[in-house]
PDB file of N, CA and C in Angstrom:
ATOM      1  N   UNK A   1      -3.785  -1.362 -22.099  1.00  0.00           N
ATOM      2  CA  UNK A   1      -4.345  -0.247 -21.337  1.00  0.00           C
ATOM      3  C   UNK A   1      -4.904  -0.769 -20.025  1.00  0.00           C
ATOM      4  N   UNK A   2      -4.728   0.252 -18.980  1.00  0.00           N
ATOM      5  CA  UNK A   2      -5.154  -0.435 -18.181  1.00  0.00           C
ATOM      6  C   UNK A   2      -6.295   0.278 -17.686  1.00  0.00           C
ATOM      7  N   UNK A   3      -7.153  -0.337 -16.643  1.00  0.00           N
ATOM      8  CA  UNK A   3      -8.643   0.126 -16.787  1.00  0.00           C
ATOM      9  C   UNK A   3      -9.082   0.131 -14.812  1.00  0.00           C
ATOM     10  N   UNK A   4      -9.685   1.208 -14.446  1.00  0.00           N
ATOM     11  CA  UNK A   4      -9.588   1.390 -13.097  1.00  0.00           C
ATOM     12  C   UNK A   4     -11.007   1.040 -12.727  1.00  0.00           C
ATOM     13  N   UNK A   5     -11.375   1.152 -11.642  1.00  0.00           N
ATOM     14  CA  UNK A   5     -12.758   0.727 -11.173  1.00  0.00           C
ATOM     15  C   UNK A   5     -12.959   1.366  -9.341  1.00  0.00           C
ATOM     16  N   UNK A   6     -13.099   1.994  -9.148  1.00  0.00           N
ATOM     17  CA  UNK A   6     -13.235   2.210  -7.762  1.00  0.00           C
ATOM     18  C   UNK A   6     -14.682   2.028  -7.263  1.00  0.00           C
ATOM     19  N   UNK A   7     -14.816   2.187  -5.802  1.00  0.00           N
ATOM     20  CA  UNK A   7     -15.583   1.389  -5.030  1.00  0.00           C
ATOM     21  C   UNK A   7     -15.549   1.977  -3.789  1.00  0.00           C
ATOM     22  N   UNK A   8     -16.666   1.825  -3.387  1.00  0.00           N
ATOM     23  CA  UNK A   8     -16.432   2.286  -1.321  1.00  0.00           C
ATOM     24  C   UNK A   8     -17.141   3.952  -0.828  1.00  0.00           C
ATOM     25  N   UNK A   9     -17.612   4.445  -2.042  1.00  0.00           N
ATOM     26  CA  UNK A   9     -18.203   5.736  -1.446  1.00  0.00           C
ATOM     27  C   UNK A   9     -19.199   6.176  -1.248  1.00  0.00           C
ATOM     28  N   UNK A  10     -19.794   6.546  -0.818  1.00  0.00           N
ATOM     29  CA  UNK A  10     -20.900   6.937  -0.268  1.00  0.00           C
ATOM     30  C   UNK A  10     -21.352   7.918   0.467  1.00  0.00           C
ATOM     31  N   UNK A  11     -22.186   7.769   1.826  1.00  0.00           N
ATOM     32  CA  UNK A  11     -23.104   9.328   2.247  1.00  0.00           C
ATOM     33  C   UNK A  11     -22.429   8.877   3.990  1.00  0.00           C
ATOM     34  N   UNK A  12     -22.054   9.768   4.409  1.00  0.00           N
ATOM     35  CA  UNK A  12     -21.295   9.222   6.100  1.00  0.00           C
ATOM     36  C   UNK A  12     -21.651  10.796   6.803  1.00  0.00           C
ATOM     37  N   UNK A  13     -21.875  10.591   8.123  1.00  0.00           N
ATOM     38  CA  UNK A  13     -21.677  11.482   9.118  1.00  0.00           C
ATOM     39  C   UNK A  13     -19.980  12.552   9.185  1.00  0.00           C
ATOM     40  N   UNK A  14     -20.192  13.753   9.321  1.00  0.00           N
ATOM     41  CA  UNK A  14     -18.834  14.558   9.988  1.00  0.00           C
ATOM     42  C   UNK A  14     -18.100  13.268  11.427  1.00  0.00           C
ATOM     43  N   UNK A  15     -16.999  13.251  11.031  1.00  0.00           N
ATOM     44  CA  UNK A  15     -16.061  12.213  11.986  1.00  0.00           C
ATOM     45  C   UNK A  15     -16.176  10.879  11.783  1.00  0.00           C
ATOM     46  N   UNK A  16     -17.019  10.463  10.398  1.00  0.00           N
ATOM     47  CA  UNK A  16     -16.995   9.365  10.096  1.00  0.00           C
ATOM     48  C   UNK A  16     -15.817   8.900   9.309  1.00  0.00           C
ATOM     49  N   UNK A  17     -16.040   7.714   8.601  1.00  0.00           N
ATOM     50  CA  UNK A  17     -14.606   6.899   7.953  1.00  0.00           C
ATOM     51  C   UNK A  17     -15.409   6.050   6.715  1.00  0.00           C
ATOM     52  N   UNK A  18     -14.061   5.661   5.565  1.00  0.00           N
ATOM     53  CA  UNK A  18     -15.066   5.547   4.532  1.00  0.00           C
ATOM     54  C   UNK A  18     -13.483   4.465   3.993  1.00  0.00           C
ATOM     55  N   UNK A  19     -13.285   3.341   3.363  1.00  0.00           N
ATOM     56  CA  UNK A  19     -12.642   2.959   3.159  1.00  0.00           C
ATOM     57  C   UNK A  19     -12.892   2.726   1.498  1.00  0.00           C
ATOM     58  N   UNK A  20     -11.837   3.762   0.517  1.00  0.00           N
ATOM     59  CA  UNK A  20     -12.041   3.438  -1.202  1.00  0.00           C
ATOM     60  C   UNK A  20     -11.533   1.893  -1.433  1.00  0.00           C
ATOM     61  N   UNK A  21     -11.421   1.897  -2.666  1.00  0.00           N
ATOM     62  CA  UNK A  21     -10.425   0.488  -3.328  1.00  0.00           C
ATOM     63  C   UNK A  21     -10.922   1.251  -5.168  1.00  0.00           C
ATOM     64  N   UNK A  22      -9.440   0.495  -5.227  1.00  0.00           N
ATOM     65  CA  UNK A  22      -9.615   1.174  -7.061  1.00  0.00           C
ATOM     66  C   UNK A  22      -8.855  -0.050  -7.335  1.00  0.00           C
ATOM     67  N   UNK A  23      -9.801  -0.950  -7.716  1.00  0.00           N
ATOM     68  CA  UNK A  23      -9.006  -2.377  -8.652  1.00  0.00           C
ATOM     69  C   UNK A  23      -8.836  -2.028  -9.734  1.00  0.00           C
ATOM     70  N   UNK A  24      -7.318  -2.129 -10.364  1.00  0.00           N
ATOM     71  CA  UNK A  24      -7.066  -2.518 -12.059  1.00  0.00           C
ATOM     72  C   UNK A  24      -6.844  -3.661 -12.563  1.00  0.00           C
ATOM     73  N   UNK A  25      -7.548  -3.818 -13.645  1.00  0.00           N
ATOM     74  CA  UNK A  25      -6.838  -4.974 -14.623  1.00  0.00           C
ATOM     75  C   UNK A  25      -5.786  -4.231 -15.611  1.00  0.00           C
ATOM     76  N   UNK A  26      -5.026  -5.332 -15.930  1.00  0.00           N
ATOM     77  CA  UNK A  26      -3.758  -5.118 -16.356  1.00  0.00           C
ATOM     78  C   UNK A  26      -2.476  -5.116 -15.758  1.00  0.00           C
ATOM     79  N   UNK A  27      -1.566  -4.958 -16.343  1.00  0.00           N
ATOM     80  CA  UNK A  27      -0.108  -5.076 -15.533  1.00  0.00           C
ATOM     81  C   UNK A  27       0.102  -3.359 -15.138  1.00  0.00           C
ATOM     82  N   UNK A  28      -0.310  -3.589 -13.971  1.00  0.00           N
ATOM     83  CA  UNK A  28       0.786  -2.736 -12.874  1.00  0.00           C
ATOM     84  C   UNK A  28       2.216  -2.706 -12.314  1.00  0.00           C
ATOM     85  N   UNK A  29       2.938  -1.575 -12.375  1.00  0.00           N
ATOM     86  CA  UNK A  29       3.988  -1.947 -12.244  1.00  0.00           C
ATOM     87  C   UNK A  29       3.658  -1.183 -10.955  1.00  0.00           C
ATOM     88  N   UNK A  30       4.640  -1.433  -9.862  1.00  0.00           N
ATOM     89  CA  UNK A  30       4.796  -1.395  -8.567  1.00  0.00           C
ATOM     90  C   UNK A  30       5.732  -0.179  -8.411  1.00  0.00           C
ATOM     91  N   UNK A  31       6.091   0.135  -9.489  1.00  0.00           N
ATOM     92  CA  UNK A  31       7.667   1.777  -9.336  1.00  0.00           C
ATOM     93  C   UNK A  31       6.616   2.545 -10.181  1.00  0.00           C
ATOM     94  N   UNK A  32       5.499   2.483 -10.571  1.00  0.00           N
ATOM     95  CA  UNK A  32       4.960   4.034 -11.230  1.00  0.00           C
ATOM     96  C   UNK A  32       3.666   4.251 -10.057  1.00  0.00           C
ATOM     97  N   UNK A  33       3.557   5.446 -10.102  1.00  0.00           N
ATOM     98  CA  UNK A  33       2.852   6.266  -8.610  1.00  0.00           C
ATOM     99  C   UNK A  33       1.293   5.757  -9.062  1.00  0.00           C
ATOM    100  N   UNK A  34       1.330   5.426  -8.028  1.00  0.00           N
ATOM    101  CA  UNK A  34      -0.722   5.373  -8.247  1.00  0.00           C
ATOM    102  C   UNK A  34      -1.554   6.593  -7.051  1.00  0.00           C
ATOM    103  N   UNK A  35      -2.688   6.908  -7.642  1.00  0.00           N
ATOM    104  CA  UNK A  35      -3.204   8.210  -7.404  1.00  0.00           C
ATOM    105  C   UNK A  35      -4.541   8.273  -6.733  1.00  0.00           C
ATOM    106  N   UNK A  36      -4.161   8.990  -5.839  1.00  0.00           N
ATOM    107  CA  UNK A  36      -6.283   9.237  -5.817  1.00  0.00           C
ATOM    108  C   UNK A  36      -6.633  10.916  -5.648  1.00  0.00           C
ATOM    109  N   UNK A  37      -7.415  10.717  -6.402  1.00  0.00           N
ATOM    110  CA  UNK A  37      -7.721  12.514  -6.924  1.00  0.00           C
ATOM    111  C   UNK A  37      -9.313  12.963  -6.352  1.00  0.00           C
ATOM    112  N   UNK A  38      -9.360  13.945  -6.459  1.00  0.00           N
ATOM    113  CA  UNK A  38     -10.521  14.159  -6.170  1.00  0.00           C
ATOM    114  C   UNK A  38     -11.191  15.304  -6.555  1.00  0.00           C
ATOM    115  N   UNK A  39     -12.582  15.612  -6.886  1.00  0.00           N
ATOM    116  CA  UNK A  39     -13.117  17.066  -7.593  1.00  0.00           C
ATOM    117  C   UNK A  39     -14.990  16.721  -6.948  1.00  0.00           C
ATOM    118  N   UNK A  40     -14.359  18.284  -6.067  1.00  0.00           N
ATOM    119  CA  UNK A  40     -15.792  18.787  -5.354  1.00  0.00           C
ATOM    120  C   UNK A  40     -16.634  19.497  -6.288  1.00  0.00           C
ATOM    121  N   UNK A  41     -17.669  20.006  -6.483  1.00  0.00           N
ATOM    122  CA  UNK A  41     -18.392  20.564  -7.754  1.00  0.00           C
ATOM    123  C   UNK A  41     -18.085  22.043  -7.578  1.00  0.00           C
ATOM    124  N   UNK A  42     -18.355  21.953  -8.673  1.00  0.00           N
ATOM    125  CA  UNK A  42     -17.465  23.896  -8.941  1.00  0.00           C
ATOM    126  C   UNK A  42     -15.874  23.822  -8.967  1.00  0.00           C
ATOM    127  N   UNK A  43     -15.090  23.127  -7.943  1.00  0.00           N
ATOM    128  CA  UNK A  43     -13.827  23.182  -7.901  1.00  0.00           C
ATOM    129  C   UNK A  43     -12.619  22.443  -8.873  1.00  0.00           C
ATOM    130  N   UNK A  44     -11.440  22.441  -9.152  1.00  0.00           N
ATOM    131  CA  UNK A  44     -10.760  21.722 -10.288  1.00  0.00           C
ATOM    132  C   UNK A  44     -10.285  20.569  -8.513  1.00  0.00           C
ATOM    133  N   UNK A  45     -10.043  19.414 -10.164  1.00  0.00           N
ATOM    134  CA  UNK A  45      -9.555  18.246  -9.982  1.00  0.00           C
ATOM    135  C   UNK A  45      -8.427  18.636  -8.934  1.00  0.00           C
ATOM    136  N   UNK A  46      -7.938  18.027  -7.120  1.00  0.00           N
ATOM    137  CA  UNK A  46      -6.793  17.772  -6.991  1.00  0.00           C
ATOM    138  C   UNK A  46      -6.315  16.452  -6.561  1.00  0.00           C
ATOM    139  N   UNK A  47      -5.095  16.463  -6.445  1.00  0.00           N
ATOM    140  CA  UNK A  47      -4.664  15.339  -5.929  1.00  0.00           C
ATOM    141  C   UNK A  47      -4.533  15.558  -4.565  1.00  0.00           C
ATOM    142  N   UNK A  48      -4.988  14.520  -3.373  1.00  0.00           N
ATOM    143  CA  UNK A  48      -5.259  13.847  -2.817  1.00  0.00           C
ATOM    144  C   UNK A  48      -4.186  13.148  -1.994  1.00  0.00           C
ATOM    145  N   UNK A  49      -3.580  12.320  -2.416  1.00  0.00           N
ATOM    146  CA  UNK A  49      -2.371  11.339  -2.239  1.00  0.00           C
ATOM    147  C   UNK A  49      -1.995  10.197  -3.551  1.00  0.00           C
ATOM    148  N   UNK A  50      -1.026   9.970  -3.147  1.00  0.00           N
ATOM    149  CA  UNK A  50      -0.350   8.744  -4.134  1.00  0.00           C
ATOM    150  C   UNK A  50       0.870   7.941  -3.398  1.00  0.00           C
ATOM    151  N   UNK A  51       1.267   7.097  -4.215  1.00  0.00           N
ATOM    152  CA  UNK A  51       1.911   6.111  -3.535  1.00  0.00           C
ATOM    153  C   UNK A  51       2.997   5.299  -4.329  1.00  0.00           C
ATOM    154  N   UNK A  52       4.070   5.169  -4.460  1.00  0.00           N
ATOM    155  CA  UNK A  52       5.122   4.693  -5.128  1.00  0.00           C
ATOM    156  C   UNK A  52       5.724   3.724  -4.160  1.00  0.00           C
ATOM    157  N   UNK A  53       6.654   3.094  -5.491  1.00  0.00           N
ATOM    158  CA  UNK A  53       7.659   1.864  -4.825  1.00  0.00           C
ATOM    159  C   UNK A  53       8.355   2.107  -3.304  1.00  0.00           C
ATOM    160  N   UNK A  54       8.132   0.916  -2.643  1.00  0.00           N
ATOM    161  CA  UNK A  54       8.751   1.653  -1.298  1.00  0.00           C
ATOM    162  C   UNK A  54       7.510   1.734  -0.465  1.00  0.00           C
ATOM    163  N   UNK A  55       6.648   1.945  -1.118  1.00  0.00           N
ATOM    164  CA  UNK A  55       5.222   2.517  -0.368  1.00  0.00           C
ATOM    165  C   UNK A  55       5.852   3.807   0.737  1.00  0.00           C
ATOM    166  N   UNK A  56       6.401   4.700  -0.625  1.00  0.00           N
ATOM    167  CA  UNK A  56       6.333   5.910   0.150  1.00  0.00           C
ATOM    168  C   UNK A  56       4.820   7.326  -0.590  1.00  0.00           C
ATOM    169  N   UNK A  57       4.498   7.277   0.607  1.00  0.00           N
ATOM    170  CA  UNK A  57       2.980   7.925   0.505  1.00  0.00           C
ATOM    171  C   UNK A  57       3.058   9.476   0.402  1.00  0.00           C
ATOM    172  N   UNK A  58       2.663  10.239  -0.680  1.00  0.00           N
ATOM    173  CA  UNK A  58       2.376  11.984  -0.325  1.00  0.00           C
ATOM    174  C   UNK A  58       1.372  11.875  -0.050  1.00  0.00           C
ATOM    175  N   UNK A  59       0.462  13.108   0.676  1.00  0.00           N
ATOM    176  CA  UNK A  59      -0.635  13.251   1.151  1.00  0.00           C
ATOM    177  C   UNK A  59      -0.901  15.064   0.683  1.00  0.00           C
ATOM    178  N   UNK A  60      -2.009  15.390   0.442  1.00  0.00           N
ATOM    179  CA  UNK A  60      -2.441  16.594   0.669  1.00  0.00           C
ATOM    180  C   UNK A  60      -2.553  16.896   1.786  1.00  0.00           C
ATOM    181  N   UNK A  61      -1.894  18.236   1.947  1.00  0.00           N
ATOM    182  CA  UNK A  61      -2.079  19.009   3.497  1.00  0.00           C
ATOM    183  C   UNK A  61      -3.535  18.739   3.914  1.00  0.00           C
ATOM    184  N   UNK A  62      -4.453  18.709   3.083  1.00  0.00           N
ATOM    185  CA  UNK A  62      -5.476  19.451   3.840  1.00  0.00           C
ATOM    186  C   UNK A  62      -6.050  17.495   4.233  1.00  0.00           C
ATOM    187  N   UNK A  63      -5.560  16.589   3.752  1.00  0.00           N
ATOM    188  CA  UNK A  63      -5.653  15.096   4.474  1.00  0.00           C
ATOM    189  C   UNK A  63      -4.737  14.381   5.164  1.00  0.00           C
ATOM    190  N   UNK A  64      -3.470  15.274   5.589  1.00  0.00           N
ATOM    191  CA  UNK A  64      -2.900  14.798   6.241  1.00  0.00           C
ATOM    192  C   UNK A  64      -3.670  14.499   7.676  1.00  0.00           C
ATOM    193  N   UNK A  65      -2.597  13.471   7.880  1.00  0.00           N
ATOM    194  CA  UNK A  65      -3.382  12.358   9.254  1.00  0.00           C
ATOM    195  C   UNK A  65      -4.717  12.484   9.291  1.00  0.00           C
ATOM    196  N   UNK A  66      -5.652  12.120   8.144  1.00  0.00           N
ATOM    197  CA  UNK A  66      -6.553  11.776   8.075  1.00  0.00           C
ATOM    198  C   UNK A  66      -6.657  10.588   7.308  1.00  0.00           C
ATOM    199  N   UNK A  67      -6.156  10.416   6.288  1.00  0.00           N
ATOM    200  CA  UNK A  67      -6.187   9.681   4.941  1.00  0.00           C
ATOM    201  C   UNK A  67      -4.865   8.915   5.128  1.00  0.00           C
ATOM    202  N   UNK A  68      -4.897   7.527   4.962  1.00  0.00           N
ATOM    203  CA  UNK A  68      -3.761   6.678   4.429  1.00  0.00           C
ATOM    204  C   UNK A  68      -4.684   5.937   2.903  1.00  0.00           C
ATOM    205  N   UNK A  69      -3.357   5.737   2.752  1.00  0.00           N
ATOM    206  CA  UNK A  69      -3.349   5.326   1.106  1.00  0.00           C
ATOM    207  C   UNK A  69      -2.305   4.113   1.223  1.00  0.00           C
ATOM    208  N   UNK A  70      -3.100   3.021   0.422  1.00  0.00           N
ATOM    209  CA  UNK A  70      -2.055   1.719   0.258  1.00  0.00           C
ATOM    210  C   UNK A  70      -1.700   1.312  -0.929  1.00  0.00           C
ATOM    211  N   UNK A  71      -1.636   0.236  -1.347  1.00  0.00           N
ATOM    212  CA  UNK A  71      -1.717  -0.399  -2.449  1.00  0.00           C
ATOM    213  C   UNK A  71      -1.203  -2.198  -2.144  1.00  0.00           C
ATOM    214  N   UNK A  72      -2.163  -2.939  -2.762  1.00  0.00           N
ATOM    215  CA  UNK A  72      -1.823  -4.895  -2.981  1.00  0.00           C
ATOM    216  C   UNK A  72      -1.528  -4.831  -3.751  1.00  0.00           C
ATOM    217  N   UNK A  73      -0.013  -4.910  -4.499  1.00  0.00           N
ATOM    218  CA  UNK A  73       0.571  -4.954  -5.463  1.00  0.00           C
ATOM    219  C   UNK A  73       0.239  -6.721  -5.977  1.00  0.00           C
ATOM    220  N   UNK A  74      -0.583  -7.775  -4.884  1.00  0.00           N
ATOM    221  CA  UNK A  74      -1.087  -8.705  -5.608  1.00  0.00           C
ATOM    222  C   UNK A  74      -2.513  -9.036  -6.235  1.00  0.00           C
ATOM    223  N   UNK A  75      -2.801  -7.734  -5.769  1.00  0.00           N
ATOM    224  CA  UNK A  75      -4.799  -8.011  -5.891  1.00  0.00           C
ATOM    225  C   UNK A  75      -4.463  -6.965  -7.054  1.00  0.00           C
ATOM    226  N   UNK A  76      -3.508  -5.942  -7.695  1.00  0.00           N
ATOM    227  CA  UNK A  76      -3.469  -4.957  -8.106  1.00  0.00           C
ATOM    228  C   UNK A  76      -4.748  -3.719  -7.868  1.00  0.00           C
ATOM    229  N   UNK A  77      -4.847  -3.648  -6.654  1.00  0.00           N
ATOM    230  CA  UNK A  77      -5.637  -2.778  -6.062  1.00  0.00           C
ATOM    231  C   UNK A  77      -4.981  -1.885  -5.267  1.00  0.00           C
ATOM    232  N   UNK A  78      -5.661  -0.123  -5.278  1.00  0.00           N
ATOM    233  CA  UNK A  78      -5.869   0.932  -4.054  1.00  0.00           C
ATOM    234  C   UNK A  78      -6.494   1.028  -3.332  1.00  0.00           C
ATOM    235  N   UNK A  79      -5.986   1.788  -2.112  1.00  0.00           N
ATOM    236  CA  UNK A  79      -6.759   1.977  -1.446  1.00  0.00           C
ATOM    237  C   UNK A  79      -6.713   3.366  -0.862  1.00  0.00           C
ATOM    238  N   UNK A  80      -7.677   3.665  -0.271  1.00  0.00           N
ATOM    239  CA  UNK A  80      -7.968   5.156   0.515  1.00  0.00           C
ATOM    240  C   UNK A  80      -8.314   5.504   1.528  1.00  0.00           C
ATOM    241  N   UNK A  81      -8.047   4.996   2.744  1.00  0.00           N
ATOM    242  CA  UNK A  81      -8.416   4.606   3.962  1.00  0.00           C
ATOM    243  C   UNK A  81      -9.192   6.205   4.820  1.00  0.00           C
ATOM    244  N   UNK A  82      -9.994   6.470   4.628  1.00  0.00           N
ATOM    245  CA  UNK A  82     -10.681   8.493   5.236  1.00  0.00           C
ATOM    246  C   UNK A  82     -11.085   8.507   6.323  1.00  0.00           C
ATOM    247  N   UNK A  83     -10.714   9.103   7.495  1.00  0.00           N
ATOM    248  CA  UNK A  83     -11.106   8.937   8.577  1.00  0.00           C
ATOM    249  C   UNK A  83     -11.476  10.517   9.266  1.00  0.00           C
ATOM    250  N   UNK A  84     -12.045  10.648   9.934  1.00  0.00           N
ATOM    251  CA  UNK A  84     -12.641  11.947  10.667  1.00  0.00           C
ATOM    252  C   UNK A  84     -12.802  12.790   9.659  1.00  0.00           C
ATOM    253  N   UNK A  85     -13.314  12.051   8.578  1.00  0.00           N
ATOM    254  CA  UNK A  85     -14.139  13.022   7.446  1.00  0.00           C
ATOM    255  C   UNK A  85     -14.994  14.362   7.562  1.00  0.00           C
ATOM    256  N   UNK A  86     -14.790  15.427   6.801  1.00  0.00           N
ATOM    257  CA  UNK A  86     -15.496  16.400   7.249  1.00  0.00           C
ATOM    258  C   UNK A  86     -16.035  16.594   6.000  1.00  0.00           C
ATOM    259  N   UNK A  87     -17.273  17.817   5.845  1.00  0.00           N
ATOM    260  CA  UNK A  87     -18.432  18.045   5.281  1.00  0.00           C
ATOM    261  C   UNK A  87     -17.144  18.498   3.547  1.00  0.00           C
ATOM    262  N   UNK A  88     -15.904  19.212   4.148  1.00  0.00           N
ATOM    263  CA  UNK A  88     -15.005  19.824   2.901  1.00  0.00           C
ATOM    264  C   UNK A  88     -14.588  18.521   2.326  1.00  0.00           C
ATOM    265  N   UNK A  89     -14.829  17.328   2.306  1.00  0.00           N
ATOM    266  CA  UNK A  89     -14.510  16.037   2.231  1.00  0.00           C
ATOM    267  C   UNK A  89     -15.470  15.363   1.337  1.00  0.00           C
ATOM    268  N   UNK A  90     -16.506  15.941   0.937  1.00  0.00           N
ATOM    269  CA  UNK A  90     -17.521  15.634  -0.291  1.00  0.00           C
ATOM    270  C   UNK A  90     -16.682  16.135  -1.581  1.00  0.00           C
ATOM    271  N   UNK A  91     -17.098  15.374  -2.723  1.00  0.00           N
ATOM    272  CA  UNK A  91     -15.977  15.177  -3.906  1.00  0.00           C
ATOM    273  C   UNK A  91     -16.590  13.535  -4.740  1.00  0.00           C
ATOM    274  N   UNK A  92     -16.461  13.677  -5.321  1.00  0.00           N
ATOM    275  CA  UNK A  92     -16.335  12.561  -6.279  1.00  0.00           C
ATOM    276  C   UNK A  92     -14.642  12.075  -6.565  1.00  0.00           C
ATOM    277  N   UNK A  93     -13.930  10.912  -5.874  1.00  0.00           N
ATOM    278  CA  UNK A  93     -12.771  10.432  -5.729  1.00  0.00           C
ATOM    279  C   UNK A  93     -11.966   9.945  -7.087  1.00  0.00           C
ATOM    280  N   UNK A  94     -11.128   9.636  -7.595  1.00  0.00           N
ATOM    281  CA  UNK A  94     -10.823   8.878  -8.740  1.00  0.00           C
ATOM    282  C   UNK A  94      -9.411   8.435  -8.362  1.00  0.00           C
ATOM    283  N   UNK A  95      -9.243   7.557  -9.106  1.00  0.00           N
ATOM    284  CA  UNK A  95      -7.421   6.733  -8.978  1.00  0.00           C
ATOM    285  C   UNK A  95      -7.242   7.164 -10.324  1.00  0.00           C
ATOM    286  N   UNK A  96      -5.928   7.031 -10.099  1.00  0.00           N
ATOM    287  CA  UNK A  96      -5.420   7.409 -11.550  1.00  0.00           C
ATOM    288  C   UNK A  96      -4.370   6.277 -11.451  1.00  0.00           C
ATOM    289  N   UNK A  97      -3.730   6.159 -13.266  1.00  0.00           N
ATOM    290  CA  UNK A  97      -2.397   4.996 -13.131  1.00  0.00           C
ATOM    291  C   UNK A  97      -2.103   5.593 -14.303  1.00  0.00           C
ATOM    292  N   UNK A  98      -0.651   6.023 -14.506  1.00  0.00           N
ATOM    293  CA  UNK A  98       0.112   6.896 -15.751  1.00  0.00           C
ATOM    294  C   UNK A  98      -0.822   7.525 -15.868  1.00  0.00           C
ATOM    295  N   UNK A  99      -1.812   7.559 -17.569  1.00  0.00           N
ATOM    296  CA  UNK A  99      -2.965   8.171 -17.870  1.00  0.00           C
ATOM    297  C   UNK A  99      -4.130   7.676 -17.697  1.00  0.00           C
ATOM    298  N   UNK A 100      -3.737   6.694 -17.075  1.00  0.00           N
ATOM    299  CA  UNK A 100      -5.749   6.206 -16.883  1.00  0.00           C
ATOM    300  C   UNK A 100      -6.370   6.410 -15.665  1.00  0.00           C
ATOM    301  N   UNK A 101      -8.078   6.755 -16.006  1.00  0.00           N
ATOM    302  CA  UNK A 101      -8.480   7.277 -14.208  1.00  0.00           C
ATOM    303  C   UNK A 101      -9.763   6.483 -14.724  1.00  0.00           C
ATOM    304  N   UNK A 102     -10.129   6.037 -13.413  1.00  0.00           N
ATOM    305  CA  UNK A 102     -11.485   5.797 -13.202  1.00  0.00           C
ATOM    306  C   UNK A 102     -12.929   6.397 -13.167  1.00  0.00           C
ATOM    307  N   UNK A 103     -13.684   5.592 -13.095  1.00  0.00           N
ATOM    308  CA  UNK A 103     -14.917   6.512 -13.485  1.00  0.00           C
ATOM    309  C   UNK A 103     -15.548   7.355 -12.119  1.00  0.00           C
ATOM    310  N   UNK A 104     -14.651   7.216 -11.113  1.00  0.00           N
ATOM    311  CA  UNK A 104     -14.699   7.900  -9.988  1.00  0.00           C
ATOM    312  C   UNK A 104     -15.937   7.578  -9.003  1.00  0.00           C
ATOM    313  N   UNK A 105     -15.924   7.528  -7.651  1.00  0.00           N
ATOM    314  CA  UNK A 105     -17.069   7.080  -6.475  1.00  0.00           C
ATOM    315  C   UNK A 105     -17.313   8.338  -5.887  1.00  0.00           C
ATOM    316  N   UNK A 106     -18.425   8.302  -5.227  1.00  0.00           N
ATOM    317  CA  UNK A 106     -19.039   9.851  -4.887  1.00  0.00           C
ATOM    318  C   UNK A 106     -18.505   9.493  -3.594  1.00  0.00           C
ATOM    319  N   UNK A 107     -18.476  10.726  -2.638  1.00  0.00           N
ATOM    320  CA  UNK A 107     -18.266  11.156  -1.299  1.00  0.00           C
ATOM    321  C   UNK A 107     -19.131  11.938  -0.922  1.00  0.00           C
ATOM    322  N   UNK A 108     -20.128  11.926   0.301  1.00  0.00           N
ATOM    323  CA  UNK A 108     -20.753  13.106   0.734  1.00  0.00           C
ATOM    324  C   UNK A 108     -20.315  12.942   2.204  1.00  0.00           C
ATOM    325  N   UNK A 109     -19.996  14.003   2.735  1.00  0.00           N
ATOM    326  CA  UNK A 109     -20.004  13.939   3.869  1.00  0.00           C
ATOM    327  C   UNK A 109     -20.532  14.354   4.771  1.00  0.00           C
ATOM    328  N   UNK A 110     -22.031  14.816   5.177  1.00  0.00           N
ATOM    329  CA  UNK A 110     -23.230  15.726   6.037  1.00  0.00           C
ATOM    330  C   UNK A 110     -23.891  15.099   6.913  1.00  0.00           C
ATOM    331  N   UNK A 111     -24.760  15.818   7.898  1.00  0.00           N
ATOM    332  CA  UNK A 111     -25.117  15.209   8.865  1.00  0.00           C
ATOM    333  C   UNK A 111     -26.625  15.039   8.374  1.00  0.00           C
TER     334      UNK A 111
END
């Protein structure tokens, strides 16, 4: 099983930038999609972006060209790169891998 851990979130200004990381242990394979999700309070869980072999990236409309998403297929780590963050941008983040998700990092984003 593999086991997630994310990192990097916190309290930032509107137009600020916030860089995640979701290290796993275990074997990652590099052809199954890795995820980053996200759930604002009151609202359901969405996805965010993900990232497959190829490092070809989806994005949610509402983070497009805001958000890149990577992955070190040698550190077996994600990433979530957020930039010109806005206040709709608070959420508690999570990675996912097949079925496993992390215990998720907070986001606030206010002035």
């Amino acid at each position: 099983q593999v086991q997630l851990v994310e990192s990097g979130g916190g309290l930032v200004q509107p137009g600020g930038s916030l860089r995640l990381s979701c290290a796993a242990s275990g074997s990652i394979s590099r052809f199954i999609d890795f995820c980053w999700y996200r759930q604002a309070p009151g609202k359901r869980r969405e996805l965010v972006a993900s990232i497959r072999s190829g490092d070809i990236a989806n994005y949610a409309d509402s983070v497009k060209g805001r958000f890149t998403i990577s992955r070190d297929n040698a550190r077996n780590t994600l990433y979530l790169q957020m930039n010109s963050l806005k206040p709709d941008d608070t959420a508690v983040y999570y990675c996912k891998y097949t079925t496993n998700w992390g215990q998720g990092t907070q986001v606030t984003v206010s002035s």
